[in-house]
PDB file of N, CA and C in Angstrom:
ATOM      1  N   UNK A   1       9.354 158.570 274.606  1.00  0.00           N
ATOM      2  CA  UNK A   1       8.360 157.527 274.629  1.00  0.00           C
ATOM      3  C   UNK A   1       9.009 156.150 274.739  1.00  0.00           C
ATOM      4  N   UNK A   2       9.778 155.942 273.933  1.00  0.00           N
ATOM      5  CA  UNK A   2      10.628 154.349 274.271  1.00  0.00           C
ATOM      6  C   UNK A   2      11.248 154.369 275.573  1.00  0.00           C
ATOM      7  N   UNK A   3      11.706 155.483 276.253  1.00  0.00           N
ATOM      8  CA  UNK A   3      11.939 155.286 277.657  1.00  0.00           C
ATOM      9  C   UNK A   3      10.735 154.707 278.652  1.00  0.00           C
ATOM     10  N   UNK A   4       9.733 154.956 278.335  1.00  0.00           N
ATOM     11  CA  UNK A   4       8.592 154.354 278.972  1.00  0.00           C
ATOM     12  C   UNK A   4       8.079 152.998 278.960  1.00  0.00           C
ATOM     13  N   UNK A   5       8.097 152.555 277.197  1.00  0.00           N
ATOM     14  CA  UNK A   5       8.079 151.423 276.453  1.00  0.00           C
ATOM     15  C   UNK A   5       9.202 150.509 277.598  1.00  0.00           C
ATOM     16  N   UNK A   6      10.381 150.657 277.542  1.00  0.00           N
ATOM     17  CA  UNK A   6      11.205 149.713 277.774  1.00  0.00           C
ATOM     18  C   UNK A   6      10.980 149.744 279.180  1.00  0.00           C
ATOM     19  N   UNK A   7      10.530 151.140 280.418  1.00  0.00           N
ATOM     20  CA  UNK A   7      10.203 150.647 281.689  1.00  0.00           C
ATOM     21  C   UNK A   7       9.321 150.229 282.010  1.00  0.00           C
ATOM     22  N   UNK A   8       8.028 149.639 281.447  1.00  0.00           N
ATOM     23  CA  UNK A   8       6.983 148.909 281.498  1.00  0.00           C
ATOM     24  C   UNK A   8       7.085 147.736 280.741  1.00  0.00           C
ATOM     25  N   UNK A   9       8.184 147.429 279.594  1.00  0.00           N
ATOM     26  CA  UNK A   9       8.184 145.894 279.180  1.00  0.00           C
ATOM     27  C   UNK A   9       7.403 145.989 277.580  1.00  0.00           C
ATOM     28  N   UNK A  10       7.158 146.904 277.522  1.00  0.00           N
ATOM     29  CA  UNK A  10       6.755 147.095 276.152  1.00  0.00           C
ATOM     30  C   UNK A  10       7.648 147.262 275.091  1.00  0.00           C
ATOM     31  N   UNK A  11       8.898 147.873 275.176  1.00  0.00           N
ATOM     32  CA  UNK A  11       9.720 147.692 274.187  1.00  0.00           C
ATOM     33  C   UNK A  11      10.248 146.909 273.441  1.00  0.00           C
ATOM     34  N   UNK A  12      10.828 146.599 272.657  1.00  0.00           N
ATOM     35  CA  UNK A  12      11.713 145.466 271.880  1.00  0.00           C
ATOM     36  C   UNK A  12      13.030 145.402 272.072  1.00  0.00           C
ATOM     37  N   UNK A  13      13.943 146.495 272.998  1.00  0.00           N
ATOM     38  CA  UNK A  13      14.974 146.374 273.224  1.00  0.00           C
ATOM     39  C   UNK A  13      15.940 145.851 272.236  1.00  0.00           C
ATOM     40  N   UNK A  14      16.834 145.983 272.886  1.00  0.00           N
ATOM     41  CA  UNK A  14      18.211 145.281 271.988  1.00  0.00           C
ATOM     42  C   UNK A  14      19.109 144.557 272.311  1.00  0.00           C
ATOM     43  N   UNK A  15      19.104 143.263 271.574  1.00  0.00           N
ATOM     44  CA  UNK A  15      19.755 141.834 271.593  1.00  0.00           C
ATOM     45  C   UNK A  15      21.279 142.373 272.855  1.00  0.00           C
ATOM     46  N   UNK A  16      21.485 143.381 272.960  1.00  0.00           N
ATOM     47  CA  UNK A  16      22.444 143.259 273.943  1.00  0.00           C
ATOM     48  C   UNK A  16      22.735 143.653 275.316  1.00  0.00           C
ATOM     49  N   UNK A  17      20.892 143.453 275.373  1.00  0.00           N
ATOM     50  CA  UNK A  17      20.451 143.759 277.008  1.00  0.00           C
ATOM     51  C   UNK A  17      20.331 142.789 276.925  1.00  0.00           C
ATOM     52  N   UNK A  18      19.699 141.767 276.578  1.00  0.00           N
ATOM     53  CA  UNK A  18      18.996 140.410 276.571  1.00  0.00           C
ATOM     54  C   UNK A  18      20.307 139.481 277.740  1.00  0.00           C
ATOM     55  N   UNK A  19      19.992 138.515 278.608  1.00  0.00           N
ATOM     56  CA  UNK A  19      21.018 138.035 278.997  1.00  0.00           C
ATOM     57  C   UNK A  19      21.042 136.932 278.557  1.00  0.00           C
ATOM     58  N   UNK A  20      22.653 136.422 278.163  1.00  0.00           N
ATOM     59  CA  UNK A  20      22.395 135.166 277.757  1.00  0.00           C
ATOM     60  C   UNK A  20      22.793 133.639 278.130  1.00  0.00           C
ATOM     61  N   UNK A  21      22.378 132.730 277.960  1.00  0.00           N
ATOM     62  CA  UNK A  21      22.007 131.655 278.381  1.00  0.00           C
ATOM     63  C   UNK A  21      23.536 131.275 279.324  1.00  0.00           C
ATOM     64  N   UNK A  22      22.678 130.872 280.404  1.00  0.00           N
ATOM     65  CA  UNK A  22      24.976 130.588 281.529  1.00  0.00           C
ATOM     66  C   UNK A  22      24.854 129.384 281.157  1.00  0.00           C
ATOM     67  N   UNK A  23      26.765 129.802 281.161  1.00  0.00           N
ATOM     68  CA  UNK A  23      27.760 129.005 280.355  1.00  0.00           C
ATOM     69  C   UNK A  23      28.063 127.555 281.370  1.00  0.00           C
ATOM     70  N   UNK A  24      27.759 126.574 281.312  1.00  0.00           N
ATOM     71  CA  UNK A  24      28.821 125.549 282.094  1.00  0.00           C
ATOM     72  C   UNK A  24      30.325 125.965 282.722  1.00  0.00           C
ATOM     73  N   UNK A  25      30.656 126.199 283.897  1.00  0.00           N
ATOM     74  CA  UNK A  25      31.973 126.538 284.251  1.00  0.00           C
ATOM     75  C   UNK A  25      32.685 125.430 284.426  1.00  0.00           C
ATOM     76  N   UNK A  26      31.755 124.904 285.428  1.00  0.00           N
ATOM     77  CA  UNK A  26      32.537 123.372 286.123  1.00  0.00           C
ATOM     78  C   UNK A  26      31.865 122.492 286.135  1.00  0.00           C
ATOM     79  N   UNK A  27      32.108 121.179 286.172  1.00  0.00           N
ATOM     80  CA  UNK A  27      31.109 120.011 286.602  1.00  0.00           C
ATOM     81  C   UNK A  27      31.593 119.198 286.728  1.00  0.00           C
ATOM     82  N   UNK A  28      30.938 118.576 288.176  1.00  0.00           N
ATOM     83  CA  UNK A  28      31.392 117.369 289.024  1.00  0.00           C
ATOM     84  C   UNK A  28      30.507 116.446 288.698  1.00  0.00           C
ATOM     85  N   UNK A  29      30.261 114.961 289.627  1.00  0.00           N
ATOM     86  CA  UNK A  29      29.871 113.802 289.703  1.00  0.00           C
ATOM     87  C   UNK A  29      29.900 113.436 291.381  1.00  0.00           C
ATOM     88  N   UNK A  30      28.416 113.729 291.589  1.00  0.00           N
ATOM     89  CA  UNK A  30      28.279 113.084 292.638  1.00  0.00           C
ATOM     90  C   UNK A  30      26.849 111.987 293.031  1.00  0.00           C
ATOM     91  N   UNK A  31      27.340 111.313 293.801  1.00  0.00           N
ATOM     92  CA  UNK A  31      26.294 110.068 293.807  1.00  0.00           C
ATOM     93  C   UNK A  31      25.085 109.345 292.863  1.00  0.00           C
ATOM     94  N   UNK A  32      25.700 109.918 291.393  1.00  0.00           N
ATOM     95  CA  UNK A  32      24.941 109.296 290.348  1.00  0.00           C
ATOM     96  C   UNK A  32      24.298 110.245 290.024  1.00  0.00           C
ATOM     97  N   UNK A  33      24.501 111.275 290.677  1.00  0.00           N
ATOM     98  CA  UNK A  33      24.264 112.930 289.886  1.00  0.00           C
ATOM     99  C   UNK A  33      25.343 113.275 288.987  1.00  0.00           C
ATOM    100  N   UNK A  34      25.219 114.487 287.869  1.00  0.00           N
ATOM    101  CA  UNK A  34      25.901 115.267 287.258  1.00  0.00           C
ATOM    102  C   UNK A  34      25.613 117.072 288.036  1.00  0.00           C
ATOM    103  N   UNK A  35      26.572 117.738 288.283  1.00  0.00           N
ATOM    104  CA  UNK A  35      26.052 118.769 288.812  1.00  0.00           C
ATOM    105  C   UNK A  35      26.696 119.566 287.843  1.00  0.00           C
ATOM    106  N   UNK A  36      26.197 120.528 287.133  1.00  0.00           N
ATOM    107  CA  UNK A  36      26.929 121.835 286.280  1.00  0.00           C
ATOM    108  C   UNK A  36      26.909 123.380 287.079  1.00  0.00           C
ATOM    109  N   UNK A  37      27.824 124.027 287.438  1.00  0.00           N
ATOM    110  CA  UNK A  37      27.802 124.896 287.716  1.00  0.00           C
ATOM    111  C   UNK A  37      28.051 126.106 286.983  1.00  0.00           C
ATOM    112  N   UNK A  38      26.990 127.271 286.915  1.00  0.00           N
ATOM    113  CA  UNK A  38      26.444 127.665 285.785  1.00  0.00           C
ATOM    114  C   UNK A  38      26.229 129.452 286.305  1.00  0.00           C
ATOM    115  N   UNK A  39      27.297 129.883 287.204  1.00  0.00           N
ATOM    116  CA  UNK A  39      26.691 131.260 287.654  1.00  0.00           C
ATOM    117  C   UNK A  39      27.539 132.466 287.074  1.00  0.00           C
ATOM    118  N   UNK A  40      26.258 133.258 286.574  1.00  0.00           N
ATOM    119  CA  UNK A  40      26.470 134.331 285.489  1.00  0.00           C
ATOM    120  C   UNK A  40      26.836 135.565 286.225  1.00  0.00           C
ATOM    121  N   UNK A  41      27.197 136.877 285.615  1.00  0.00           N
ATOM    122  CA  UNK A  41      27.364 137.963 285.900  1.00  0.00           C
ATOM    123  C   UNK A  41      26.548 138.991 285.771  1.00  0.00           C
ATOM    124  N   UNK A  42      26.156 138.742 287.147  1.00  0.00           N
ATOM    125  CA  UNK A  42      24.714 140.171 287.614  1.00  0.00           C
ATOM    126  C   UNK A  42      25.991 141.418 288.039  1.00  0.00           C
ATOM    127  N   UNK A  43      25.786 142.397 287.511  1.00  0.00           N
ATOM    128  CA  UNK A  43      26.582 143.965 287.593  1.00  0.00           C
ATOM    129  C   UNK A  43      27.601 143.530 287.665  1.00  0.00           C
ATOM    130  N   UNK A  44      28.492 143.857 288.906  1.00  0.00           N
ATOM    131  CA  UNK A  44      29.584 143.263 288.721  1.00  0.00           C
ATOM    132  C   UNK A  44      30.015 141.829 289.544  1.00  0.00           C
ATOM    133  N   UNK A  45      29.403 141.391 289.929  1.00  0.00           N
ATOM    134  CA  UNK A  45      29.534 140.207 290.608  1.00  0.00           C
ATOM    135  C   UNK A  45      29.079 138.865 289.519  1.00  0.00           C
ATOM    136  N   UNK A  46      29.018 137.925 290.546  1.00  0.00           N
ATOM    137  CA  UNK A  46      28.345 136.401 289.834  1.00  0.00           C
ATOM    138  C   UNK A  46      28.083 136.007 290.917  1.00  0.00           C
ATOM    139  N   UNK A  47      26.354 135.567 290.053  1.00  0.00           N
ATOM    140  CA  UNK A  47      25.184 134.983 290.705  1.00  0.00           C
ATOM    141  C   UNK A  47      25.306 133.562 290.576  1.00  0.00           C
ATOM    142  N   UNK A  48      25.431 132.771 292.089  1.00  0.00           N
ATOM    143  CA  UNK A  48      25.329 131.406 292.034  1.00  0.00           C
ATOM    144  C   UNK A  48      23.991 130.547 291.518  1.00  0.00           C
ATOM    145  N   UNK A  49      24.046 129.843 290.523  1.00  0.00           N
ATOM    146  CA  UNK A  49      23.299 129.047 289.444  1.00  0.00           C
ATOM    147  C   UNK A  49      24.336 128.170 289.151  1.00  0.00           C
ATOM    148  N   UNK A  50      22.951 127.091 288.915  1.00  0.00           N
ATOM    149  CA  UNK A  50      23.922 125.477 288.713  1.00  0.00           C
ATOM    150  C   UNK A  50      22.570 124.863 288.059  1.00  0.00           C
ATOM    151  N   UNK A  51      22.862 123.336 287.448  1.00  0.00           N
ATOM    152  CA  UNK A  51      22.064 122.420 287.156  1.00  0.00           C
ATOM    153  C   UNK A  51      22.220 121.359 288.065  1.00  0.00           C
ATOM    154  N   UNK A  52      21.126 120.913 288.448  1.00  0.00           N
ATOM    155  CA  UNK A  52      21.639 118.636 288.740  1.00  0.00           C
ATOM    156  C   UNK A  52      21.005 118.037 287.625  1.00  0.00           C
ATOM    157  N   UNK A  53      21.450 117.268 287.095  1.00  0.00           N
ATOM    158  CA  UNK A  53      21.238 116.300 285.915  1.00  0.00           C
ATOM    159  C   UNK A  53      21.667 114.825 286.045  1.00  0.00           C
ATOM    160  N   UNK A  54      20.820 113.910 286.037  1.00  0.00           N
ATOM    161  CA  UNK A  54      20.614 112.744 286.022  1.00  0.00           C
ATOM    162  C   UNK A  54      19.907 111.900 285.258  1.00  0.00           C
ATOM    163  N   UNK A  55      20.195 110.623 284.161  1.00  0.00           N
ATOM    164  CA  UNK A  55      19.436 109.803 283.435  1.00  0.00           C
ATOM    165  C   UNK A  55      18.694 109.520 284.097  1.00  0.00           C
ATOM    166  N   UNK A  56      17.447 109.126 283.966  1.00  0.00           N
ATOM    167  CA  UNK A  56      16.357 108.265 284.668  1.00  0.00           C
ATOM    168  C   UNK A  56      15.555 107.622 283.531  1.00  0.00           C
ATOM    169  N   UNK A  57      15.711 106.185 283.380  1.00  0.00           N
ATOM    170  CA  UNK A  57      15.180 105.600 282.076  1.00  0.00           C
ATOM    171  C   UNK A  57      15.187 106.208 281.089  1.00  0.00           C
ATOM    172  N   UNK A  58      16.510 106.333 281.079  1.00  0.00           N
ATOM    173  CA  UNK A  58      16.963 107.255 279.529  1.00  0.00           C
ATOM    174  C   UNK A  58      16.385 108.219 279.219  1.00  0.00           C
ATOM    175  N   UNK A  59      16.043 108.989 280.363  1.00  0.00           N
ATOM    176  CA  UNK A  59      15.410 110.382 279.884  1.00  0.00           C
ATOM    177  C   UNK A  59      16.664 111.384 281.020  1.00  0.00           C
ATOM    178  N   UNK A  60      17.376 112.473 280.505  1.00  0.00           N
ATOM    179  CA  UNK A  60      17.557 113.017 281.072  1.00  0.00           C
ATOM    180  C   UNK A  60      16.919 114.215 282.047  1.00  0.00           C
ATOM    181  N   UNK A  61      16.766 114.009 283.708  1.00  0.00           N
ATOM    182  CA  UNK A  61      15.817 114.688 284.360  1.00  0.00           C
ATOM    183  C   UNK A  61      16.967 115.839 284.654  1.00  0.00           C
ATOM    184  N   UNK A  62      16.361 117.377 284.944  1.00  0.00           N
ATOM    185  CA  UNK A  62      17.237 118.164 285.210  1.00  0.00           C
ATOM    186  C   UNK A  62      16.214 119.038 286.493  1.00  0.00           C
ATOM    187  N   UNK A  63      17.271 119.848 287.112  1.00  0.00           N
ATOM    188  CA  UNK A  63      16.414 120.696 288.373  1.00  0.00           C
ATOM    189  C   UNK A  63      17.675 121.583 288.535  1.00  0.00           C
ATOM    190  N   UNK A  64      16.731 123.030 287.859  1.00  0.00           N
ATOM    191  CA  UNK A  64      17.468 124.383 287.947  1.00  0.00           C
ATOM    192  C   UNK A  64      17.946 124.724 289.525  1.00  0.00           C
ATOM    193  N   UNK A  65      18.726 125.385 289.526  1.00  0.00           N
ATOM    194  CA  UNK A  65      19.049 126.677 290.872  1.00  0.00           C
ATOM    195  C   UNK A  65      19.533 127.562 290.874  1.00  0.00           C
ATOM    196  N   UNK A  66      18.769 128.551 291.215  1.00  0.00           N
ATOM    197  CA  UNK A  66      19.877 129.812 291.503  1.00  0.00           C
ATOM    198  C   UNK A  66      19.675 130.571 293.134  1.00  0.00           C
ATOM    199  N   UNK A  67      20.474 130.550 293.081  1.00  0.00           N
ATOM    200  CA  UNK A  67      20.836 131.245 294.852  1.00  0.00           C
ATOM    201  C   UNK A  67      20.828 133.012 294.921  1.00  0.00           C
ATOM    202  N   UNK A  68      20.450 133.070 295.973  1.00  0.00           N
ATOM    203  CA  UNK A  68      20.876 134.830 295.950  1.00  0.00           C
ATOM    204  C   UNK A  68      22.285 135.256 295.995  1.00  0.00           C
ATOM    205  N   UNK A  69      23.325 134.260 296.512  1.00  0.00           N
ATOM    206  CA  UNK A  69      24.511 134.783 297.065  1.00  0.00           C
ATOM    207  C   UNK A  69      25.293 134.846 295.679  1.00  0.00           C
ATOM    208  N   UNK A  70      26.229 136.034 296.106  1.00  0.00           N
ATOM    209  CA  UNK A  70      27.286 136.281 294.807  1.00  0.00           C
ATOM    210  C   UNK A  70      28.325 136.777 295.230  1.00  0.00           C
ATOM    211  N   UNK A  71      29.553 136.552 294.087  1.00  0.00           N
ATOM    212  CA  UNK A  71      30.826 136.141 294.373  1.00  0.00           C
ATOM    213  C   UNK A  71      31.489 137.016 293.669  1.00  0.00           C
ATOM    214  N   UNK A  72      32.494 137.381 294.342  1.00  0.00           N
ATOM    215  CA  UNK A  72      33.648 138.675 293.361  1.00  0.00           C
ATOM    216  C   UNK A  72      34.066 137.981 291.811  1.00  0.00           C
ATOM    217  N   UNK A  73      34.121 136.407 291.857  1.00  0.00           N
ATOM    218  CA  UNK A  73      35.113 135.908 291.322  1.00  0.00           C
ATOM    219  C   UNK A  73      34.222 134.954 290.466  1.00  0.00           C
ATOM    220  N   UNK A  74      34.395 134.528 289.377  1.00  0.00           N
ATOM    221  CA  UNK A  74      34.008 133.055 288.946  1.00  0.00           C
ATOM    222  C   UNK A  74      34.098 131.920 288.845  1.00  0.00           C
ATOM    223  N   UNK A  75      35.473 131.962 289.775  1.00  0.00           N
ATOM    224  CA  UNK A  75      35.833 130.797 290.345  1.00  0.00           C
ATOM    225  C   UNK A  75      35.172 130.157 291.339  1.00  0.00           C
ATOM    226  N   UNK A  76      34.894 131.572 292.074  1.00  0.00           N
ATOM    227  CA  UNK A  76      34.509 131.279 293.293  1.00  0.00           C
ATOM    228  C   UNK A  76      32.901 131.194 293.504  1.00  0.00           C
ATOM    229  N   UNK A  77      32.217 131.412 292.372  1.00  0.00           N
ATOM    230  CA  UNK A  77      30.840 131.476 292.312  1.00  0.00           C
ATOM    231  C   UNK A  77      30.602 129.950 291.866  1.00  0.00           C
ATOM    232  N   UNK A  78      31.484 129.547 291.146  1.00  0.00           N
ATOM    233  CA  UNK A  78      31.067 127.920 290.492  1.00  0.00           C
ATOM    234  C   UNK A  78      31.921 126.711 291.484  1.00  0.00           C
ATOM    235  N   UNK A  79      32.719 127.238 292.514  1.00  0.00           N
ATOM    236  CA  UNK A  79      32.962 126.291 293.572  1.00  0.00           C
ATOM    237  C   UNK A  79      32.067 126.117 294.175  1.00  0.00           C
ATOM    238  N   UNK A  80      30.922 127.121 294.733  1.00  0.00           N
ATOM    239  CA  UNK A  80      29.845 127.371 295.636  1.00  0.00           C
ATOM    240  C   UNK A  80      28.869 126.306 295.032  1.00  0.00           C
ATOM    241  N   UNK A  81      28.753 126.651 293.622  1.00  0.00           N
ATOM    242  CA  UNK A  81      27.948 126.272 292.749  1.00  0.00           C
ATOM    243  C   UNK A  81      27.518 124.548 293.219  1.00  0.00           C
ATOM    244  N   UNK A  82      28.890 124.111 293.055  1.00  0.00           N
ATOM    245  CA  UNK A  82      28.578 122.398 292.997  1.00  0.00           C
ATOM    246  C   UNK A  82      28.558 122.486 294.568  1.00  0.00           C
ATOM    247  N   UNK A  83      29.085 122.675 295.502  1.00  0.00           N
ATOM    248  CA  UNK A  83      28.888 122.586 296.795  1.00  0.00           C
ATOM    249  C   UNK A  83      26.970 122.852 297.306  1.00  0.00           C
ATOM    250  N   UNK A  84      26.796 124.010 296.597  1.00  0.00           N
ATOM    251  CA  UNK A  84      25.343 124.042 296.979  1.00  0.00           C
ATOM    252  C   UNK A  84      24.478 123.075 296.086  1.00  0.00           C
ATOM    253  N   UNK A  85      24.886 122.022 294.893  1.00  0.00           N
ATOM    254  CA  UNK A  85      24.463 121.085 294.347  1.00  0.00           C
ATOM    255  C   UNK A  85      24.734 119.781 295.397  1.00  0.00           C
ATOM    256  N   UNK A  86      25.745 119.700 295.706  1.00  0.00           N
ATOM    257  CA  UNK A  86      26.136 118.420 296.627  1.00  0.00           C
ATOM    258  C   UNK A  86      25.189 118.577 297.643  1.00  0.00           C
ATOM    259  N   UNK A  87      24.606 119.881 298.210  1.00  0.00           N
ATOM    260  CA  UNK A  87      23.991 119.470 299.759  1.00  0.00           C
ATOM    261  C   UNK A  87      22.402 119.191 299.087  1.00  0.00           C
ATOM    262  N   UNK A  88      22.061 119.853 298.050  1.00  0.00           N
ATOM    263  CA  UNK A  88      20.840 119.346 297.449  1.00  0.00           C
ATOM    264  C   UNK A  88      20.734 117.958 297.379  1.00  0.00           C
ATOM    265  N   UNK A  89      21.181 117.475 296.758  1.00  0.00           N
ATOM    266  CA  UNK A  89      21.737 116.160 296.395  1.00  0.00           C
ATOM    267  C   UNK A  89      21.538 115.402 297.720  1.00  0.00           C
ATOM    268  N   UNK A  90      22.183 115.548 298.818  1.00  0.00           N
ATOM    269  CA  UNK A  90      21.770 114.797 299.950  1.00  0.00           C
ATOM    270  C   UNK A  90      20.862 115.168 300.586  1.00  0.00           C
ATOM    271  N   UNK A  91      19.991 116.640 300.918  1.00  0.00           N
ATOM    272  CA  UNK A  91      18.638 116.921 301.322  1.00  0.00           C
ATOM    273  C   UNK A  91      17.670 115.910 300.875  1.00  0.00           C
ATOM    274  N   UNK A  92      17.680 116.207 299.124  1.00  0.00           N
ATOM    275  CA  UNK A  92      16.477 115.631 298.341  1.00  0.00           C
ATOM    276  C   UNK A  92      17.038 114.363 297.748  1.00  0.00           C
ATOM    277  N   UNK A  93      17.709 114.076 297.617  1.00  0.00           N
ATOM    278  CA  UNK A  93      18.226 112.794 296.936  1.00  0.00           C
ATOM    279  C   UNK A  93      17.179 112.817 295.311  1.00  0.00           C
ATOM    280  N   UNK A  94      16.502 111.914 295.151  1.00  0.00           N
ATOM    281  CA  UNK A  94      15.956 111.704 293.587  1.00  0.00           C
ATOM    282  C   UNK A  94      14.412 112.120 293.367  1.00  0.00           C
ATOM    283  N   UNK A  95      14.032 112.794 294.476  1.00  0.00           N
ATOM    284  CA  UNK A  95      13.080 113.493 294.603  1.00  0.00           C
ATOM    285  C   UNK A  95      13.166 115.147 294.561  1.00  0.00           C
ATOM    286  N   UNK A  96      14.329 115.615 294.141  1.00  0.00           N
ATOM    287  CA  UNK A  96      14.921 116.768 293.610  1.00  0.00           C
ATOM    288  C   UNK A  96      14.123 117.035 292.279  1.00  0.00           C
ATOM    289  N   UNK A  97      13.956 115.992 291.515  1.00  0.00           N
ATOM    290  CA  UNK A  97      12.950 116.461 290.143  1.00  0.00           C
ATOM    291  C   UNK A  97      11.331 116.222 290.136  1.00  0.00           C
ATOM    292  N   UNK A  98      11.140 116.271 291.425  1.00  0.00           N
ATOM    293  CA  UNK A  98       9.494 116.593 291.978  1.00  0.00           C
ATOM    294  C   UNK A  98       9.189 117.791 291.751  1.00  0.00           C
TER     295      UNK A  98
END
């Protein structure tokens, strides 16, 4: 019966399925952005995720991402990371937290 529970979402599982919160790897500074690059480990790879973070009248505004693409390495998932923050960054400029 808990096999069922947990494949429909009914279960309570255990704290060490749960995934937990990604870690800051790297973070740059670009054009009055902060970018954190933030990509976790789906099976055996890592899933590219990042933050952009910027003050705006002393409120810090933030705008999640995560990408489909993934990386053998975690190096190489949080280089991607700020690179796919930098082109955001010039797509949307400060309309990124719309």
């Amino acid at each position: 019966m808990s096999f069922l529970k947990r494949l429909f979402g009914f279960g309570g599982g255990d704290a060490a399925q749960t995934p937990a919160a990604p870690a800051t790897v790297r973070e740059a500074e670009y054009n009055g952005f902060r970018i954190l690059a933030e990509p976790y480990k789906e099976g055996s790879q890592y899933q590219l995720a990042g933050r952009i973070v910027k003050d705006v009248n002393g409120e810090a505004r933030e705008h999640r991402f995560v990408r489909a693409d993934r990386f053998a390495s975690l190096d190489e998932a949080a280089e991607f990371a700020l690179q796919k923050g930098r082109k955001i960054i010039d797509e949307r400029g400060e309309w990124v937290f719309d």
